[in-house]
C-alpha atoms as a PDB file:
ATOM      1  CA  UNK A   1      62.402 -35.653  10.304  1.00  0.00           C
ATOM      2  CA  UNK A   2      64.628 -38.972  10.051  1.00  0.00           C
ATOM      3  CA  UNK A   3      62.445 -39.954   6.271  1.00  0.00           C
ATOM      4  CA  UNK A   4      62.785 -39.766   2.658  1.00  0.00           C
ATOM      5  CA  UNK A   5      59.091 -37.972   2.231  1.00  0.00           C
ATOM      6  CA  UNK A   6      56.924 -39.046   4.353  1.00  0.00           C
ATOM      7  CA  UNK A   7      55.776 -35.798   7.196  1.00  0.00           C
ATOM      8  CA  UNK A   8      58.636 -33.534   5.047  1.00  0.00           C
ATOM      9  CA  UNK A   9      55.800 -31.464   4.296  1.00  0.00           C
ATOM     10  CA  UNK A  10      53.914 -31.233   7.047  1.00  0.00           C
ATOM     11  CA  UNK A  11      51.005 -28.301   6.717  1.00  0.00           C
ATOM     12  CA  UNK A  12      49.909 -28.003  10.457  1.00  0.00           C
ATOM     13  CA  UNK A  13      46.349 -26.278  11.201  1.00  0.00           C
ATOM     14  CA  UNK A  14      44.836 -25.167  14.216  1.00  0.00           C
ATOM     15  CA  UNK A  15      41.240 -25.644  13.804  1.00  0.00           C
ATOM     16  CA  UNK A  16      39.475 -27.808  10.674  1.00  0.00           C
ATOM     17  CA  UNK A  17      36.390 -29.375  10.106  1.00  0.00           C
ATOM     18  CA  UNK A  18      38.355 -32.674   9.075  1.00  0.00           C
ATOM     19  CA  UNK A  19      42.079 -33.924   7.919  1.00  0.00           C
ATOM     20  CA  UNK A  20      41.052 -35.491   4.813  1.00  0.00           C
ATOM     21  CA  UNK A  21      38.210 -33.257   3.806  1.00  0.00           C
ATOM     22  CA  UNK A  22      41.012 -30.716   3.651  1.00  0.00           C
ATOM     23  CA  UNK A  23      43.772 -32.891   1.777  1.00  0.00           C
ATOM     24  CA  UNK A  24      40.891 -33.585  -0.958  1.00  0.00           C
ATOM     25  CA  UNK A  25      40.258 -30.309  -1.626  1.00  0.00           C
ATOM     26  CA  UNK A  26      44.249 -29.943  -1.523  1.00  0.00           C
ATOM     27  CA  UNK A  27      44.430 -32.576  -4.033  1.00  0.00           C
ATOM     28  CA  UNK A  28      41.768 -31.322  -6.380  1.00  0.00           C
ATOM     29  CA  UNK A  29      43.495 -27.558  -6.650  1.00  0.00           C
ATOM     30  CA  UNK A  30      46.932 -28.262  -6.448  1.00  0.00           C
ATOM     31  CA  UNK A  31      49.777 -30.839  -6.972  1.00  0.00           C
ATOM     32  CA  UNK A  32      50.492 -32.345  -3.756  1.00  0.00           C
ATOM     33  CA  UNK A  33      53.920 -33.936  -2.873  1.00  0.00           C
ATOM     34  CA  UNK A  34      53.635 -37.711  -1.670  1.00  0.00           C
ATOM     35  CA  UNK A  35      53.937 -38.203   1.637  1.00  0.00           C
ATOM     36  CA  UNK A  36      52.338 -34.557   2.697  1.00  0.00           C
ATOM     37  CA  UNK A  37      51.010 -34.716   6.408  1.00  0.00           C
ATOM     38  CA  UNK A  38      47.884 -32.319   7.189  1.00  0.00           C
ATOM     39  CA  UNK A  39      48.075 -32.285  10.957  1.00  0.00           C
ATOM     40  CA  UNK A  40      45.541 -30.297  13.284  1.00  0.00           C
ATOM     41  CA  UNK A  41      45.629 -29.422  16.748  1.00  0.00           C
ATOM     42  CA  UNK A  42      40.984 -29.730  16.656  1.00  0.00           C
ATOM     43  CA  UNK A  43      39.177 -31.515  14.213  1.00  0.00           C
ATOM     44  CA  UNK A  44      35.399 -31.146  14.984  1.00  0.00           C
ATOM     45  CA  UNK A  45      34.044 -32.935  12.361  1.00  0.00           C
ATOM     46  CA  UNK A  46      36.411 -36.160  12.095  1.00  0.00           C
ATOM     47  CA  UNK A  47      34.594 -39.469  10.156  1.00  0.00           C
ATOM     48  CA  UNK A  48      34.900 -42.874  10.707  1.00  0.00           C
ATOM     49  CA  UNK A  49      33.928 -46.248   9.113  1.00  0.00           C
ATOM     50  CA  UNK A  50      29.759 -46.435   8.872  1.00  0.00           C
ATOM     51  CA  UNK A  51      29.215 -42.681   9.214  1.00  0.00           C
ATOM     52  CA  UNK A  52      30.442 -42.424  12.350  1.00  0.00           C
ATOM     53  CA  UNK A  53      32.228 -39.415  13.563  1.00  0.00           C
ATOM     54  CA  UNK A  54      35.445 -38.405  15.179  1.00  0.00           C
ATOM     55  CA  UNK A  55      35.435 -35.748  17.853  1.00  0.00           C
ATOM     56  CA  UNK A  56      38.565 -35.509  20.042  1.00  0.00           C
ATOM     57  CA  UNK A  57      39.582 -33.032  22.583  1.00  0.00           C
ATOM     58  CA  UNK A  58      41.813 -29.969  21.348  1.00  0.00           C
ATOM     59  CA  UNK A  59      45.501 -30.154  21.660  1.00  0.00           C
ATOM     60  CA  UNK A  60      44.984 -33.700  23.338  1.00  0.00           C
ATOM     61  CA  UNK A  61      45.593 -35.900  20.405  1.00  0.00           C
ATOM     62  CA  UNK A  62      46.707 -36.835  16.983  1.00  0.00           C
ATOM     63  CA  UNK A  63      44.864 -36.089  14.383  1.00  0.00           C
ATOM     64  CA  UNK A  64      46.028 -36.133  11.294  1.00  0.00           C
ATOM     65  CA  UNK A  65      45.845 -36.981   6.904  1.00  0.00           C
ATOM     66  CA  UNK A  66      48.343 -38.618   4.819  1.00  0.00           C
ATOM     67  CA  UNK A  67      49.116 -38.300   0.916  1.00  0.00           C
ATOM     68  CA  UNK A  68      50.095 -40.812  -0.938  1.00  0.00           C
ATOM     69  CA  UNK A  69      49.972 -41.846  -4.502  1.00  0.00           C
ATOM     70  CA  UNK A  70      50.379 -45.921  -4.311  1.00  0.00           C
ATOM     71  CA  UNK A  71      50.402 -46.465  -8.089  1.00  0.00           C
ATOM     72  CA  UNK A  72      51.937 -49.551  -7.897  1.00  0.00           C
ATOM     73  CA  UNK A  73      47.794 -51.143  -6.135  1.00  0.00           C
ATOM     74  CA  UNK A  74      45.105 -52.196  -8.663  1.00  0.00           C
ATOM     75  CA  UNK A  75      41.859 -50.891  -7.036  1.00  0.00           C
ATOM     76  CA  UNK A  76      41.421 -54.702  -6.231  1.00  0.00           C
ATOM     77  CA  UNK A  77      44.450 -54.213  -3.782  1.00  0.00           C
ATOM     78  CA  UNK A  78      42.640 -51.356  -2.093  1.00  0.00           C
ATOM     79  CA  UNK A  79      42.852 -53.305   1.284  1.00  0.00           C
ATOM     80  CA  UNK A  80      46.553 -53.599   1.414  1.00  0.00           C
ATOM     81  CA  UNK A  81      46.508 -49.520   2.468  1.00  0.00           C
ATOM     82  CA  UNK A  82      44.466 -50.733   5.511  1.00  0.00           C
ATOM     83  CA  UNK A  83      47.254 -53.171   6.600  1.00  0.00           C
ATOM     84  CA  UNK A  84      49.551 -50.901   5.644  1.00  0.00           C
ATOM     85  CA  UNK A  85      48.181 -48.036   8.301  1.00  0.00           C
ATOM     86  CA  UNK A  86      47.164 -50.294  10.976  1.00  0.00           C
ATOM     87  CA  UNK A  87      50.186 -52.088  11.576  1.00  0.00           C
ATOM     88  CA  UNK A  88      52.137 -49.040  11.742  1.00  0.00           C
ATOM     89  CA  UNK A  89      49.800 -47.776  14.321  1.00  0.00           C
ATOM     90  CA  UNK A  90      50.032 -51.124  15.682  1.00  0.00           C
ATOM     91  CA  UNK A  91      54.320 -50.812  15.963  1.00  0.00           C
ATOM     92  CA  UNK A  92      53.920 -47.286  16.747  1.00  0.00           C
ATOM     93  CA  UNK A  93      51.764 -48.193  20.077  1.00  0.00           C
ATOM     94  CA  UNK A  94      53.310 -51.653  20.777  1.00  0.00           C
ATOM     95  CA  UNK A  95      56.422 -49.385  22.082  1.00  0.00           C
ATOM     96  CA  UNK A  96      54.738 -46.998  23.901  1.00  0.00           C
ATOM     97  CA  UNK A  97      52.189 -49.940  25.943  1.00  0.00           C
ATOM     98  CA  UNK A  98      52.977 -52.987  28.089  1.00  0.00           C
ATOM     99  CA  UNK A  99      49.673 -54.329  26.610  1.00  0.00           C
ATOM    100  CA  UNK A 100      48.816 -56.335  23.629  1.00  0.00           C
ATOM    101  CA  UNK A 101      47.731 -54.347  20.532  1.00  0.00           C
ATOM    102  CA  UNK A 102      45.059 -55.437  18.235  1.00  0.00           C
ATOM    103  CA  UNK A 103      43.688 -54.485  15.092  1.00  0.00           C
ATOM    104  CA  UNK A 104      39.764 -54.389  14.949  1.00  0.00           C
ATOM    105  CA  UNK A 105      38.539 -55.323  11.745  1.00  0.00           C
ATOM    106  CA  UNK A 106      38.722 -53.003   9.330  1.00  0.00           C
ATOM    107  CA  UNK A 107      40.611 -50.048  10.747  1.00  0.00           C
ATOM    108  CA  UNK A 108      40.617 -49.620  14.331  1.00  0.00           C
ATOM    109  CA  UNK A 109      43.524 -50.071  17.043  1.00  0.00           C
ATOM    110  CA  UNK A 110      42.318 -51.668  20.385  1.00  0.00           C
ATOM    111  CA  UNK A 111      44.446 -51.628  23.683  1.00  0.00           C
ATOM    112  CA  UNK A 112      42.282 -53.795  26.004  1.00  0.00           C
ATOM    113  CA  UNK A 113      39.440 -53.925  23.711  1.00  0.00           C
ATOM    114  CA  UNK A 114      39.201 -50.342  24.376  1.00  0.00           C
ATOM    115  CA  UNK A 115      39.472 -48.243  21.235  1.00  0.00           C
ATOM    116  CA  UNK A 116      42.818 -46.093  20.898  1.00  0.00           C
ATOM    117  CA  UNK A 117      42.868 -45.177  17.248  1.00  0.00           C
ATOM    118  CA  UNK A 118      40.810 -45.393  14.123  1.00  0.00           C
ATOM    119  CA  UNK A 119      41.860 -44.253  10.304  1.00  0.00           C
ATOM    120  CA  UNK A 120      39.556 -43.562   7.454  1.00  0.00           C
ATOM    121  CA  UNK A 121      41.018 -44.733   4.179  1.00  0.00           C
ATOM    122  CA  UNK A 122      39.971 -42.294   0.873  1.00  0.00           C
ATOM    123  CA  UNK A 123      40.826 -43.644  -3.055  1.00  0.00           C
ATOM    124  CA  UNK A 124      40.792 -42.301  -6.397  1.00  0.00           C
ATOM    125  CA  UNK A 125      41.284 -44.142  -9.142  1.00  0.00           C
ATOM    126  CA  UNK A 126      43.283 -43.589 -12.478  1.00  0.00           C
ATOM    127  CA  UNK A 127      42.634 -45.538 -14.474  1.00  0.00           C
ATOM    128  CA  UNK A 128      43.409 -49.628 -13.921  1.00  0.00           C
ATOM    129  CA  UNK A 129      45.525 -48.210 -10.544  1.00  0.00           C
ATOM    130  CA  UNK A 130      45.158 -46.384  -7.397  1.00  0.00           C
ATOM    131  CA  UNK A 131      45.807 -42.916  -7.888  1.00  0.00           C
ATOM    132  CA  UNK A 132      45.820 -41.146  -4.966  1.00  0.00           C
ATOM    133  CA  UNK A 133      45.325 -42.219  -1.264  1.00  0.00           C
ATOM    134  CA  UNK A 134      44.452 -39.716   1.962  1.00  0.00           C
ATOM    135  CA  UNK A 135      44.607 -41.938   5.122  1.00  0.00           C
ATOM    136  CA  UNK A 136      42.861 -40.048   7.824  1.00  0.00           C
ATOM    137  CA  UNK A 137      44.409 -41.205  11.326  1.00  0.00           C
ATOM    138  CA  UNK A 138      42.646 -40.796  14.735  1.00  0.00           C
ATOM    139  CA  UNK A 139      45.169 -41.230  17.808  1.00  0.00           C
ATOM    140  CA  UNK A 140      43.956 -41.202  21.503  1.00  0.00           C
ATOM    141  CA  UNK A 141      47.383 -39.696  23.180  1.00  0.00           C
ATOM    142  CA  UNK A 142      46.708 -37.417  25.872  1.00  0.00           C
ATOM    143  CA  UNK A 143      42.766 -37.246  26.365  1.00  0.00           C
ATOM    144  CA  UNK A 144      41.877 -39.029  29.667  1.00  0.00           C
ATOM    145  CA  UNK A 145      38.063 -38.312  30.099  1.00  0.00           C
ATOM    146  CA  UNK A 146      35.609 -39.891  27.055  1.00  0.00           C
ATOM    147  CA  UNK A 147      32.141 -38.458  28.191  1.00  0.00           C
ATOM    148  CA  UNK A 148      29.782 -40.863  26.357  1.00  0.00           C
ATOM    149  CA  UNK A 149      32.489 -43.294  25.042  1.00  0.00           C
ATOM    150  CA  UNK A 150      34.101 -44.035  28.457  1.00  0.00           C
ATOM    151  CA  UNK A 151      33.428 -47.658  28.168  1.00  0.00           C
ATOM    152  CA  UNK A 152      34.640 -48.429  24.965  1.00  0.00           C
ATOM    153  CA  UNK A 153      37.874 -45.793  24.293  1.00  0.00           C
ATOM    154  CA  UNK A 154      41.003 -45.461  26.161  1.00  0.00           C
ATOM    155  CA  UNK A 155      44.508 -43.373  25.453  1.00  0.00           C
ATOM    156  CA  UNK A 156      48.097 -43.710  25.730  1.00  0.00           C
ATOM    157  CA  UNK A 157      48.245 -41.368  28.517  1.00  0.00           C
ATOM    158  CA  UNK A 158      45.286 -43.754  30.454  1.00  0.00           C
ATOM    159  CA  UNK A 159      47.203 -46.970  30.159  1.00  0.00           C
ATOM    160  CA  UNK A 160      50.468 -45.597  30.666  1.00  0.00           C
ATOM    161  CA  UNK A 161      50.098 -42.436  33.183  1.00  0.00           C
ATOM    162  CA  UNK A 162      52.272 -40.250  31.022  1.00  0.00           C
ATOM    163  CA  UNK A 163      52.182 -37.438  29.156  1.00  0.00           C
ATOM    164  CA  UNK A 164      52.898 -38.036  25.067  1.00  0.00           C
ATOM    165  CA  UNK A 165      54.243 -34.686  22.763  1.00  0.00           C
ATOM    166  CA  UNK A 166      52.439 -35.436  19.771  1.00  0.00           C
ATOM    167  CA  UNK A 167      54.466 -33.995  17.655  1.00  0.00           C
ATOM    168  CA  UNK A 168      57.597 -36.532  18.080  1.00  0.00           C
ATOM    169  CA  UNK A 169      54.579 -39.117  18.073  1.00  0.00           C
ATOM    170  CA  UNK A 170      54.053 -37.602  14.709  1.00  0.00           C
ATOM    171  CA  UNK A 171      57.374 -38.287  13.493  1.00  0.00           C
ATOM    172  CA  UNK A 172      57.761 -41.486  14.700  1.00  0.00           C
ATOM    173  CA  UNK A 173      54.251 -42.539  13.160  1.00  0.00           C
ATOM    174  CA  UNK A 174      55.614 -40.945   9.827  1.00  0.00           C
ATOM    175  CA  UNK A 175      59.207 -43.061  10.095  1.00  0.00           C
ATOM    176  CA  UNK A 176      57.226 -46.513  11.170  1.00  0.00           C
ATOM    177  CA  UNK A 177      54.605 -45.523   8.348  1.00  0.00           C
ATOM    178  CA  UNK A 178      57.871 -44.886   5.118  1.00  0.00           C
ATOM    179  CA  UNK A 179      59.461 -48.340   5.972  1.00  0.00           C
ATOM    180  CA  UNK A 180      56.437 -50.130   5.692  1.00  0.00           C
ATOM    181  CA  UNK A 181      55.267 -48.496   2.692  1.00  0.00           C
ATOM    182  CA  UNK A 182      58.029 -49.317   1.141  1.00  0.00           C
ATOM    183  CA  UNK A 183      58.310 -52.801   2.299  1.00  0.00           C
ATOM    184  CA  UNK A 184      55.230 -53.247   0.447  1.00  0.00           C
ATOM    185  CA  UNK A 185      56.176 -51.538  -2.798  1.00  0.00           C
ATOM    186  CA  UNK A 186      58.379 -54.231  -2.833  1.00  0.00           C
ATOM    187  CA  UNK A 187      56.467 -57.017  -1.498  1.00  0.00           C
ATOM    188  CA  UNK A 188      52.638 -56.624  -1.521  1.00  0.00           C
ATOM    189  CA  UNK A 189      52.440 -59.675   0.962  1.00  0.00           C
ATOM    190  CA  UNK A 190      54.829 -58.484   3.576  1.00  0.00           C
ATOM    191  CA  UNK A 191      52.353 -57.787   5.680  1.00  0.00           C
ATOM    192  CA  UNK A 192      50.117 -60.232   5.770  1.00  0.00           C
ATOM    193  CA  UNK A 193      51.214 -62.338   8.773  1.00  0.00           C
ATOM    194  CA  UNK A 194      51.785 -59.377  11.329  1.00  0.00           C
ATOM    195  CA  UNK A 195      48.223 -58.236  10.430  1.00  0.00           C
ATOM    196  CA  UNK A 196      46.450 -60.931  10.213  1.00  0.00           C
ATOM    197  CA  UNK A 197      48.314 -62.430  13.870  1.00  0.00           C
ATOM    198  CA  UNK A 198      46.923 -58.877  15.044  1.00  0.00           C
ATOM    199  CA  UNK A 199      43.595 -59.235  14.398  1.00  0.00           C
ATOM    200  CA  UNK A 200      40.909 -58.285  17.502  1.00  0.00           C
ATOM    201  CA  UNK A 201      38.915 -61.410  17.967  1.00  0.00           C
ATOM    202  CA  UNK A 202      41.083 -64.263  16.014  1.00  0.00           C
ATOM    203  CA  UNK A 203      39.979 -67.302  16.535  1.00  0.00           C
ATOM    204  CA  UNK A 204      38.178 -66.872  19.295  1.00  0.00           C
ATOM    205  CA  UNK A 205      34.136 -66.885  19.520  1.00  0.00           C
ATOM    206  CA  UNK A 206      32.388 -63.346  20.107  1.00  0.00           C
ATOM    207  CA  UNK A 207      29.235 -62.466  19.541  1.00  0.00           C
ATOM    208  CA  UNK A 208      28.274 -60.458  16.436  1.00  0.00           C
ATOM    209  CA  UNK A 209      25.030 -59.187  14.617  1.00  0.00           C
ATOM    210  CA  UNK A 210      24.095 -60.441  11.581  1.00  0.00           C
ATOM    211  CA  UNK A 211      20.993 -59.202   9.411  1.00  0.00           C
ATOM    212  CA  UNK A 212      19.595 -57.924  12.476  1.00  0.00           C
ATOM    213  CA  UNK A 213      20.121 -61.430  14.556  1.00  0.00           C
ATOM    214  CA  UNK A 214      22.630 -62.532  16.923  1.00  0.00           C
ATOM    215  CA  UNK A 215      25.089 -65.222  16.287  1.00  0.00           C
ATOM    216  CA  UNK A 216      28.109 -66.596  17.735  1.00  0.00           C
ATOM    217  CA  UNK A 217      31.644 -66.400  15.407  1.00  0.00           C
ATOM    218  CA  UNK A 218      34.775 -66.873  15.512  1.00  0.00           C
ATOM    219  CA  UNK A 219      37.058 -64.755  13.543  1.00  0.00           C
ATOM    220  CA  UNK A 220      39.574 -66.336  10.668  1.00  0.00           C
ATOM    221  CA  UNK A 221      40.948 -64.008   8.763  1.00  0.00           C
ATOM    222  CA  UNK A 222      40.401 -60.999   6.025  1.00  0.00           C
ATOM    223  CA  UNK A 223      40.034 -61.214   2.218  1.00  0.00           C
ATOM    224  CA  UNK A 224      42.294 -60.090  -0.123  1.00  0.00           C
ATOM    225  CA  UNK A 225      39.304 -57.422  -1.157  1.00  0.00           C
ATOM    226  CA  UNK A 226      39.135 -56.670   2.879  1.00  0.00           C
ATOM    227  CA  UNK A 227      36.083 -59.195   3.459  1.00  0.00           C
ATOM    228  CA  UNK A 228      35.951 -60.208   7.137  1.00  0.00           C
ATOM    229  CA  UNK A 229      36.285 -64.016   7.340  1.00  0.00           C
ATOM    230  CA  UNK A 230      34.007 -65.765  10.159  1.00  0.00           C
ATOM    231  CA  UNK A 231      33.016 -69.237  10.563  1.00  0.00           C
ATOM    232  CA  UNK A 232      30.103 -69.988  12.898  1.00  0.00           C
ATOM    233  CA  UNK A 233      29.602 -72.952  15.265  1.00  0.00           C
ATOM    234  CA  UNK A 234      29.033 -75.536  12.674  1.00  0.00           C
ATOM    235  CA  UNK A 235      32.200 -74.516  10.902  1.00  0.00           C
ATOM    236  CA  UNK A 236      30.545 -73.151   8.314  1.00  0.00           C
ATOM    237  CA  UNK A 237      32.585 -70.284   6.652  1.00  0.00           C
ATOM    238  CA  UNK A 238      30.956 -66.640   5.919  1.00  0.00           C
ATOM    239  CA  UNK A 239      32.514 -63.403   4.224  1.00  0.00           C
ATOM    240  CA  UNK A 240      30.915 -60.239   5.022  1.00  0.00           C
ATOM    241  CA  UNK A 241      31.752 -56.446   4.193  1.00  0.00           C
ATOM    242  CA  UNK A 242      32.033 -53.554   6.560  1.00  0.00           C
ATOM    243  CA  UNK A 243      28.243 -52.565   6.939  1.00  0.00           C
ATOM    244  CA  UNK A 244      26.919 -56.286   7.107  1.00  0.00           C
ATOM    245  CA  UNK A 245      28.615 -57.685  10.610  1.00  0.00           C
ATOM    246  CA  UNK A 246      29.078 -55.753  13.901  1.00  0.00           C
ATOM    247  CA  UNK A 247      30.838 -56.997  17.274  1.00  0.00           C
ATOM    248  CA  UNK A 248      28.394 -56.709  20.447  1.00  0.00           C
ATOM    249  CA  UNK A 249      30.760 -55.611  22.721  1.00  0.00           C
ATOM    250  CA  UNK A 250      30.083 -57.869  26.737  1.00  0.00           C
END
């Protein structure tokens, strides 16, 4: 693999209950080097943001934890690891699809407001910095039927017609992934402008619910602590965290 150490340990499983369950306990027994990739071919217990969880088809798609020890973030900076991962999902699909790529607030990947990928983020802290990070990435490649979730998830192979070999997928995800994550060592505000010019909904007025009522917002940006910025129709502007807003989807 064409990176410094990123994927150069790659520990690849058949069968686990979930990616990042496995690097934590990893993490807790062992030193583990930076950049370690815990990839499995079915992951039956996969979580998501709010709970949810992550169920894919066997052998069909990417599914996968990353290590990485981002010293360099306060815990305040926690959300630049979210920009970090979705935009390289973001570049990683945007060659693969004739479509435009969005990022859905906080870590999803839409293609056609259909949902292609989601990650689940996991911190510890040492002391004043971040010391450890497992980044648990969810990839629709080559799964074509959804079952319940028809309406609202979609895969490389649907929009494109091909078939995707997950491993180079993996490696190109891991080279995409490196450059980035150094850009930012360097830069913590390099990637501001692609995500926030990626983000599902910008600007534009969707509705959402809100303390258990309806309202119509429009979409401005996100915090630097990862706080969804909305304004409603009287321009008034609103900051909410992951559990308090959700999109109703049309």
């Amino acid at each position: 693999m064409n990176t410094l150490f990123t994927g150069q340990n790659i520990i690849h499983l058949q069968r686990v209950d979930s990616t990042n369950r496995y690097a934590l306990q990893l993490l807790s027994k062992q030193n583990v080097p930076e950049g370690t990739v815990i990839w499995t071919d079915e992951q039956y217990k996969g979580r998501g943001q709010r709970g949810n969880s992550w169920v894919t088809q066997a052998h069909q798609n990417l599914t996968f934890s990353v290590v990485l020890y981002p010293r360099f973030l306060a815990p305040d900076d926690h959300f630049l690891l979210n920009k970090l991962v979705t935009v390289a999902l973001k570049r990683l699909l945007r060659d693969k699809l004739y479509e435009d790529v969005q990022i859905k607030w906080p870590n999803d990947i839409f293609v056609q407001n259909l949902k292609t990928a989601g990650i689940l983020i996991e911190n510890s802290w040492k002391g004043n910095r971040i010391g450890s990070s497992v980044t648990g990435v969810g990839l629709n490649v080559n799964q074509v039927e959804f079952g319940d979730t028809a309406n609202n998830a979609t895969s490389l192979k649907q929009q494109t017609g091909k078939f995707f070999e997950l491993r180079f997928l993996l490696e190109e995800f891991c080279q995409i992934l490196e450059h980035l994550y150094i850009r930012l060592k360097e830069n913590p505000q390099s990637l501001d402008k692609e995500f926030e010019r990626s983000l599902f909904g910008l600007n534009q007025w969707k509705k959402y619910e809100v303390n258990g009522e309806q309202a119509e917002l429009k979409v401005t940006g996100v915090s630097k602590q990862g706080r969804l910025m909305v304004e409603d129709k009287t321009g008034k502007p609103m900051k909410f965290e992951i559990k308090e807003i959700t999109l109703i989807r049309d």
